[in-house]
Every structure is written in C-alpha cells, then in structure tokens.
Protein backbone atom coordinates (compact mmCIF):
# COMPACT_ATOMS: atom_id res chain seq x y z
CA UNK A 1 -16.21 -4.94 -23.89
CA UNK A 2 -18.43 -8.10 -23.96
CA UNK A 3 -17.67 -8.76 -20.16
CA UNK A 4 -20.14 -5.28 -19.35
CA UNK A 5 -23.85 -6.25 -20.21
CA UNK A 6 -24.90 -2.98 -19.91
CA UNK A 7 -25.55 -1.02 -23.10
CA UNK A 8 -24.60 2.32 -20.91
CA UNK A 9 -22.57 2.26 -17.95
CA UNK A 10 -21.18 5.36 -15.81
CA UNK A 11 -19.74 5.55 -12.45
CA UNK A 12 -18.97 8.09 -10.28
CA UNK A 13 -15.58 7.92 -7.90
CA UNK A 14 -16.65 8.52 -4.01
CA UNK A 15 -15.72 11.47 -2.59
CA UNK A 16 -12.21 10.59 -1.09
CA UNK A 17 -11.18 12.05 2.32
CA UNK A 18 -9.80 16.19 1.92
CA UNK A 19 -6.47 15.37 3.00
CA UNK A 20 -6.28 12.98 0.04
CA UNK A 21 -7.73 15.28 -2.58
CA UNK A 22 -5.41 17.63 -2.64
CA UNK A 23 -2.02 15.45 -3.02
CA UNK A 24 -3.57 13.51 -6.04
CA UNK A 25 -1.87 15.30 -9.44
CA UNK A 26 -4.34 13.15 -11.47
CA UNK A 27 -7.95 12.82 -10.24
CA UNK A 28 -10.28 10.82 -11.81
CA UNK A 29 -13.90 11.96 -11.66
CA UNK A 30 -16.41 9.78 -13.39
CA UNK A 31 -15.84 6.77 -15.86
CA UNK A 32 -17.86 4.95 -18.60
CA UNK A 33 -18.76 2.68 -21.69
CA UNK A 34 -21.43 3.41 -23.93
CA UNK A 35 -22.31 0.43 -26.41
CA UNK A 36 -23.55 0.99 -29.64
CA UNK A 37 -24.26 4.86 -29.35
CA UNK A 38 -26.68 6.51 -31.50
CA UNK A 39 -26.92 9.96 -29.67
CA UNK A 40 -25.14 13.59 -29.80
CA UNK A 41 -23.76 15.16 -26.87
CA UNK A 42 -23.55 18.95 -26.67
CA UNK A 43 -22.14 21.05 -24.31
CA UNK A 44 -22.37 24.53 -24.90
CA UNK A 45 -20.70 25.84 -21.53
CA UNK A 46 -17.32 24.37 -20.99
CA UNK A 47 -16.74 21.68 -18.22
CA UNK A 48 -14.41 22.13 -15.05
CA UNK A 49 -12.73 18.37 -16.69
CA UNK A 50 -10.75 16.57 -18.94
CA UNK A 51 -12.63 14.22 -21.19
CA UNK A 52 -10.63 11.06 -22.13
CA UNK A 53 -13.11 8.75 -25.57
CA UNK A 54 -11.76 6.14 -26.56
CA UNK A 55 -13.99 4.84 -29.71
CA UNK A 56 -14.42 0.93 -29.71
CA UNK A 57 -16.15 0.26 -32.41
CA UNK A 58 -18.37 2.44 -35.19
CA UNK A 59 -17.04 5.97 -36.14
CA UNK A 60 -17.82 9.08 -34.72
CA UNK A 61 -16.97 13.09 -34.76
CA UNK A 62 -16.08 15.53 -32.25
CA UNK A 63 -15.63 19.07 -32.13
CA UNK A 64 -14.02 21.82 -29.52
CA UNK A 65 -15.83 25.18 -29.02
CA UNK A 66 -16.51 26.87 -32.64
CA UNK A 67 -13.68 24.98 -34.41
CA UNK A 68 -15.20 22.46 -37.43
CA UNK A 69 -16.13 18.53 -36.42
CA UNK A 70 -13.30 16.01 -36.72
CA UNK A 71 -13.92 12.33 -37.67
CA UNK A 72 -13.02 9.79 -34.49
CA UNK A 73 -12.66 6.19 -35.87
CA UNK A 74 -12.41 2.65 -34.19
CA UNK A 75 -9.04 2.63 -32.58
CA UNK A 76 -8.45 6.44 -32.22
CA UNK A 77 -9.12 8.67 -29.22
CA UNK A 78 -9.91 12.44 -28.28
CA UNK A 79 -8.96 14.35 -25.45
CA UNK A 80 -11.02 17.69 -24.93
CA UNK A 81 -9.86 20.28 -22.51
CA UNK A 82 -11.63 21.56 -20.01
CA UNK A 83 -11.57 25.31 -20.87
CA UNK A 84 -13.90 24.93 -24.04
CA UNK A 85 -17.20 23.70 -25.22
CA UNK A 86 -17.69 20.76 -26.86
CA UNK A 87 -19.80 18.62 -28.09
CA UNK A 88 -19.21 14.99 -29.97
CA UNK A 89 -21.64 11.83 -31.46
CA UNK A 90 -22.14 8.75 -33.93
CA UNK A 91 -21.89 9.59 -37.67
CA UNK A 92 -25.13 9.94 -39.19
CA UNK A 93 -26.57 6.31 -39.68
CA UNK A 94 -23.98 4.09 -37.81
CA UNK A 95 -24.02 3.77 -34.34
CA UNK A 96 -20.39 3.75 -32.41
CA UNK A 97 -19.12 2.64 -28.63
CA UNK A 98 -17.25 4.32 -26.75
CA UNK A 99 -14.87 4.22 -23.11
CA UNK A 100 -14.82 7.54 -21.37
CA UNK A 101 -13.65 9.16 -18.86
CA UNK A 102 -13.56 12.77 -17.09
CA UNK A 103 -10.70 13.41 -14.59
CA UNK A 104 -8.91 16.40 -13.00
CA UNK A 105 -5.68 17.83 -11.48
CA UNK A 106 -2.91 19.76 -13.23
CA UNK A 107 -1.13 16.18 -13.82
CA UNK A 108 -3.39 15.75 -16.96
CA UNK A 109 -2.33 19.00 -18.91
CA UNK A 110 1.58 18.19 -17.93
CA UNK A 111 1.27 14.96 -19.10
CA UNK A 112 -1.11 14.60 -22.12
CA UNK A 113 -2.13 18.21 -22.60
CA UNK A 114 -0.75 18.44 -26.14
CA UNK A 115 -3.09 15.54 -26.99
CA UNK A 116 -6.23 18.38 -26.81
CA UNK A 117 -4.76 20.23 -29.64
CA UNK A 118 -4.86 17.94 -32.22
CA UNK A 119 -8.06 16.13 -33.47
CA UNK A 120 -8.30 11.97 -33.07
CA UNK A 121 -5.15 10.35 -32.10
CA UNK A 122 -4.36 6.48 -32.49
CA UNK A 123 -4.73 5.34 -29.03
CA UNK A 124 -1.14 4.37 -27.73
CA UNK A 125 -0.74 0.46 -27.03
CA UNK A 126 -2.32 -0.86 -23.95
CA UNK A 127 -4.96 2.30 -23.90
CA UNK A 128 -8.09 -0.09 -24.15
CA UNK A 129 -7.12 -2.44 -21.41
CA UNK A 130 -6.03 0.36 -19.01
CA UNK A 131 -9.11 2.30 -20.00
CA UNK A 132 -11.21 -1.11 -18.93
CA UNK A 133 -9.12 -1.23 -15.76
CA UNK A 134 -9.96 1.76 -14.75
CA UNK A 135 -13.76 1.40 -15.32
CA UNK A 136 -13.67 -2.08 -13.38
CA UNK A 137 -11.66 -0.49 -10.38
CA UNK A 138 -14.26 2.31 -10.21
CA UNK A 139 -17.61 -0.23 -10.46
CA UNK A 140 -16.17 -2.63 -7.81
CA UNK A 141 -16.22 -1.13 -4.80
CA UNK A 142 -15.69 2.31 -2.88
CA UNK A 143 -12.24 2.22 -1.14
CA UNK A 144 -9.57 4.85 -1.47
CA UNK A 145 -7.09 1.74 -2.50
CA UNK A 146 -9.35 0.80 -5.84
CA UNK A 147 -9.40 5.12 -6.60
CA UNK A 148 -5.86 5.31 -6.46
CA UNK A 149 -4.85 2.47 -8.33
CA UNK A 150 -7.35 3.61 -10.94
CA UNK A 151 -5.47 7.13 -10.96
CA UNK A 152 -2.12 4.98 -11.37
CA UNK A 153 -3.52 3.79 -14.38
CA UNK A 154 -4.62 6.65 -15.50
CA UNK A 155 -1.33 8.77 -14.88
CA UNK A 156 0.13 5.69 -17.02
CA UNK A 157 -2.48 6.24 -19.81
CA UNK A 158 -1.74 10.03 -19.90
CA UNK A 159 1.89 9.56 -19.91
CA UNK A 160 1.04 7.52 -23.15
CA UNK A 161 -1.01 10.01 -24.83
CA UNK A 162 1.08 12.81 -24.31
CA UNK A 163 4.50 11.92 -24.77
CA UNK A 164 4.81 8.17 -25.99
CA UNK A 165 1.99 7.64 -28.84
CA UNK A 166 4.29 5.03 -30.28
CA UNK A 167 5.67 2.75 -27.90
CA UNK A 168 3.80 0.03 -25.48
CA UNK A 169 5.18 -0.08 -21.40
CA UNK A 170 8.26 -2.28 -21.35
CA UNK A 171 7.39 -5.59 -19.28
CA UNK A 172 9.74 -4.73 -16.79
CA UNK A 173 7.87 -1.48 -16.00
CA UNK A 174 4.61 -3.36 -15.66
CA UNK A 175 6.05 -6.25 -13.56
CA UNK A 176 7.26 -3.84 -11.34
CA UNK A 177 3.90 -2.02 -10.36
CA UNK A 178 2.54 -5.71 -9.65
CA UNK A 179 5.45 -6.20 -7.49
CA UNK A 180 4.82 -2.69 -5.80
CA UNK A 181 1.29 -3.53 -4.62
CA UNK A 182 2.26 -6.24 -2.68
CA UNK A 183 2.33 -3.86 0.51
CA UNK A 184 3.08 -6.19 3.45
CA UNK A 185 6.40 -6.76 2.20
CA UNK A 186 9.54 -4.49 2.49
CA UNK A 187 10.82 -3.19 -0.76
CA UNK A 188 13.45 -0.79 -1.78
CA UNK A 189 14.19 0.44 -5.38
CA UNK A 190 17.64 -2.14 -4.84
CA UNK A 191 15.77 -5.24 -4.61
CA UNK A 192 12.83 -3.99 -6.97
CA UNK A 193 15.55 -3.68 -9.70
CA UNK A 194 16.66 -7.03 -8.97
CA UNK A 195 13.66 -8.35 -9.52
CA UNK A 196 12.70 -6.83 -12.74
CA UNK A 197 16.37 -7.52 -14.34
CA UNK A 198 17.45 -3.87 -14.69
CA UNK A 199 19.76 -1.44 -12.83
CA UNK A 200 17.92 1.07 -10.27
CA UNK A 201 18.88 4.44 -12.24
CA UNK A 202 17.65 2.68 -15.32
CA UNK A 203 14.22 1.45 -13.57
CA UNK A 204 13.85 4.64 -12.24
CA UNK A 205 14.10 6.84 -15.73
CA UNK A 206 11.72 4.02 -17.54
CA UNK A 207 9.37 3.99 -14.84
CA UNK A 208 8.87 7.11 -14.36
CA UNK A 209 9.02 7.95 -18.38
CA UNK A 210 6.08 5.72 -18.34
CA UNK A 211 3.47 6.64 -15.52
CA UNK A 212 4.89 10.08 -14.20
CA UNK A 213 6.33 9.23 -10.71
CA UNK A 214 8.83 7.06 -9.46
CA UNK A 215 8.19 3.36 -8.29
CA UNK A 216 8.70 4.56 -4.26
CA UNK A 217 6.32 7.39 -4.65
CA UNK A 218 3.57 4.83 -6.53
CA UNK A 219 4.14 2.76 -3.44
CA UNK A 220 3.65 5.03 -1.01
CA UNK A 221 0.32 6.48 -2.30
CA UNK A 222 -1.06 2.86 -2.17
CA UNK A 223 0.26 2.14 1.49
CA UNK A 224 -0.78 5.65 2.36
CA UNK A 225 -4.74 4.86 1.04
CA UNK A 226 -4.50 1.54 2.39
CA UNK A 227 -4.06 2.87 5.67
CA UNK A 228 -6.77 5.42 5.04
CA UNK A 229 -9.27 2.27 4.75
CA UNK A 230 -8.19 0.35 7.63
CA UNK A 231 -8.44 3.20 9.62
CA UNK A 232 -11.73 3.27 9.61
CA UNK A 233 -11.96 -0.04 11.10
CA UNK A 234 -11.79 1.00 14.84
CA UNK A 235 -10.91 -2.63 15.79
CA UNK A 236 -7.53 -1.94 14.03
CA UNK A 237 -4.36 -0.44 16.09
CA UNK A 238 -2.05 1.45 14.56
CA UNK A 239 0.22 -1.17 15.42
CA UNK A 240 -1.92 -3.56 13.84
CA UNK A 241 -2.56 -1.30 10.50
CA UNK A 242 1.57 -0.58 10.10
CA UNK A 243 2.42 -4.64 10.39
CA UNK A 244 0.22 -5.29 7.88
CA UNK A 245 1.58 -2.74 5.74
CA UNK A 246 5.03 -3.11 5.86
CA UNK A 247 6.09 -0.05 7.87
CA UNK A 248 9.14 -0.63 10.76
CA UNK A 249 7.02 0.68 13.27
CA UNK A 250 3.73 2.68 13.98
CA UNK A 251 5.81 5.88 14.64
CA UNK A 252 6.83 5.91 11.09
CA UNK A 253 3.44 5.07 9.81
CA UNK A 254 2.84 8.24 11.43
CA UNK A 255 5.63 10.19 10.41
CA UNK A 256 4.51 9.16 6.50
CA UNK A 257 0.25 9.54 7.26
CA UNK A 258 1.36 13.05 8.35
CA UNK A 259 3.78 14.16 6.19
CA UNK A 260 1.53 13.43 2.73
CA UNK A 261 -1.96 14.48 4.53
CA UNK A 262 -0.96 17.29 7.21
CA UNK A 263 -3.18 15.02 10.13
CA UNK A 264 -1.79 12.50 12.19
CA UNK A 265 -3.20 8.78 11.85
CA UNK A 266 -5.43 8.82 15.37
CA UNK A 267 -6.68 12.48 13.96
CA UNK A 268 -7.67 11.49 10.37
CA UNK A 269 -9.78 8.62 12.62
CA UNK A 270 -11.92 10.77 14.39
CA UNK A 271 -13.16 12.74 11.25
CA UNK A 272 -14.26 9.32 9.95
C-alpha cells in the first residue's frame, strides 16, 4: 500500500442516480486503508452493511455480537454481517493495517455469505489487488462508470470468498473483462471466446463461476453507466452518445436505457 501516503484513508461512493440503485445486486458503500492501526472499533448496534478487512500487515482480532474475539493475521480476512454487532482492533502492543470496505445488496450474502460464519479466512488469490482497485476507482473521480466497475470487482472478490477460497481467476477470465470495457466496439460472446482461446459455453460457466454474471450482462452495466454520464453532457445527442458506445442505433440505446432503468434516455436527462 506504499502508493497511498495517507496513514487513514476512507471514501464514500456518490449517490448514483435511483434508477441505477436498485438494479445493482452488489453495492458498494464506502471504502478504505488504515496504516499502521493502533485503535478499537466498537459497534454495539448492528450496521445496515457488509464489512469486507482485509489485514495487511500486523495482527488483529475481531468479534461478532456476544460471540468470543478471533485472531485476524497478515494475509487473512473477515467478513461481518450486517445483522449483528461487532466490534474489531490491533492486538495489544502491535499496531496492524488494514483494507476495508462496507457494501450492500442481497448479491453479497448469495455470494460470500458463508464467509460471515466462520472467523478469519485466508484471503483468496488476487483479494489485495482487487481490494486496492476498488479503493483507487472510488478516490479518482465521481462517475457512475468508475462505481460500477468497482462493484465488478467487488462481485469478483465475493465470488472468491464465498465459493472459490482456493483457486486464483483463470487469465482467460480476466482478459476477457479488459476486452469487455472496450465499449465502442461491437462484441458478441462468439468473437469474445475467440479472443480469449476458449469455447463460448465454456467462457460463459468460468466467467460467470468467477464474478457472478455473465460477460454480456458485465457489458451492458458498463455501456448502460456510460451512457448515464454522457447524458449529462447536454451537448451530446443520443445519436452521438449510442456511436460512441457501440449500439446499432439510438432506438436501441433506448430500448436497453429503458429496459434496465424503467425511464427513457431523454427522461433520465431532465432529472439531471
């Protein structure tokens, strides 16, 4: 974590557009990185979130509602549930860091929800650089594109936790979410497969075993917030906004805008 000078960092996701909210299976709320930790944190009233720690370096202990403290080393992470109190800090004389996170949505408990019954897990491969994704998508700027790929990674992570603690993302999973972003260009699960050396039906079960949703429905959230930003440009025709993003025409831009938030494009514009 040398790249954040900060001994504390949080920050907050903006408040996305209604439409958007309620579509989003995985939410993330608030993310974090606490360097070299030397305090206690107790809530005695249960929070409406998931908390994601992932410990980075020192040793800590957590603990859920009455139930005894549990030891968190370097390496290992805790997921506590939102239904219980909690509370969770440094062992007494060494300080520890820590990632964090608090998100939503009832994508978390159907993906990693087992995870908050045990005590510290070994965080799955990749968990420390998606967790540092995440953070950096959040601190760089306020779009609705940056918030959902955040949540993409964070669908990943949970996927992870809950189901795969022993096995990193095949490269061929993670080339093809780089090859998904590229939005101007048309793509179909055919050519993606191409691409990434494996057969469609077999992309489709390992991608979707890996982040929770299938490579067309991760490609249409991003086009879909995409369009969300450059709609609040009002130099930008919908003509103009479904070139750049790939879609045939600006009829089915509209057709998908209204489909996945109930509003058409030119109504979603004059809430903004």
């Amino acid at each position: 974590m040398d790249s954040f000078e900060q001994t504390h960092i949080s920050t907050a996701v903006p408040p996305l557009p209604e439409a958007e909210l309620s579509s989003r299976p995985v939410r993330l709320a608030i993310a974090g990185f606490y360097r070299q930790m030397n305090q206690h944190l107790v809530r005695n009233r249960q929070l409406n979130e998931w908390i994601l720690l992932l410990c980075t370096d020192g040793r800590g202990w957590a603990a859920r509602g009455d139930e005894a403290a549990f030891p968190v080393e370097r390496g290992q992470m805790v997921l506590l549930s939102p239904d219980l109190p909690h509370s969770y800090g440094n062992r007494e004389g060494e300080a520890w860091s820590l990632l964090w996170l608090h998100c939503t949505g009832a994508g978390v408990s159907a993906l990693a929800g087992r995870a908050a019954q045990s005590g510290a897990f070994p965080a799955p491969p990749q968990a420390f650089e998606l967790m540092r994704q995440i953070l950096d998508e959040v601190r760089a700027g306020q779009q609705t594109t940056r918030v959902l790929y955040a949540e993409s990674m964070l669908t990943r992570l949970l996927a992870l936790i809950g189901h795969l603690p022993d096995h990193a993302v095949p490269p061929a999973v993670l080339q093809a979410q780089q090859l998904l972003q590229d939005l101007a260009h048309p793509l179909d699960l055919d050519s993606l497969a191409r691409a990434t050396g494996m057969s469609k039906y077999y992309l489709l079960h390992q991608y979707r075993r890996f982040t929770g949703e299938t490579p067309m429905e991760y490609r249409s959230q991003l086009r879909l917030a995409k369009a969300c930003d450059l709609l609040a440009d009002p130099q930008k025709t919908l003509a103009a906004i479904s070139e750049e993003l790939g879609y045939s025409s600006p009829y089915h831009l509209s057709s998908a805008f209204k489909a996945r938030y109930g509003i058409s494009p030119s109504a979603y514009r004059r809430l903004l």
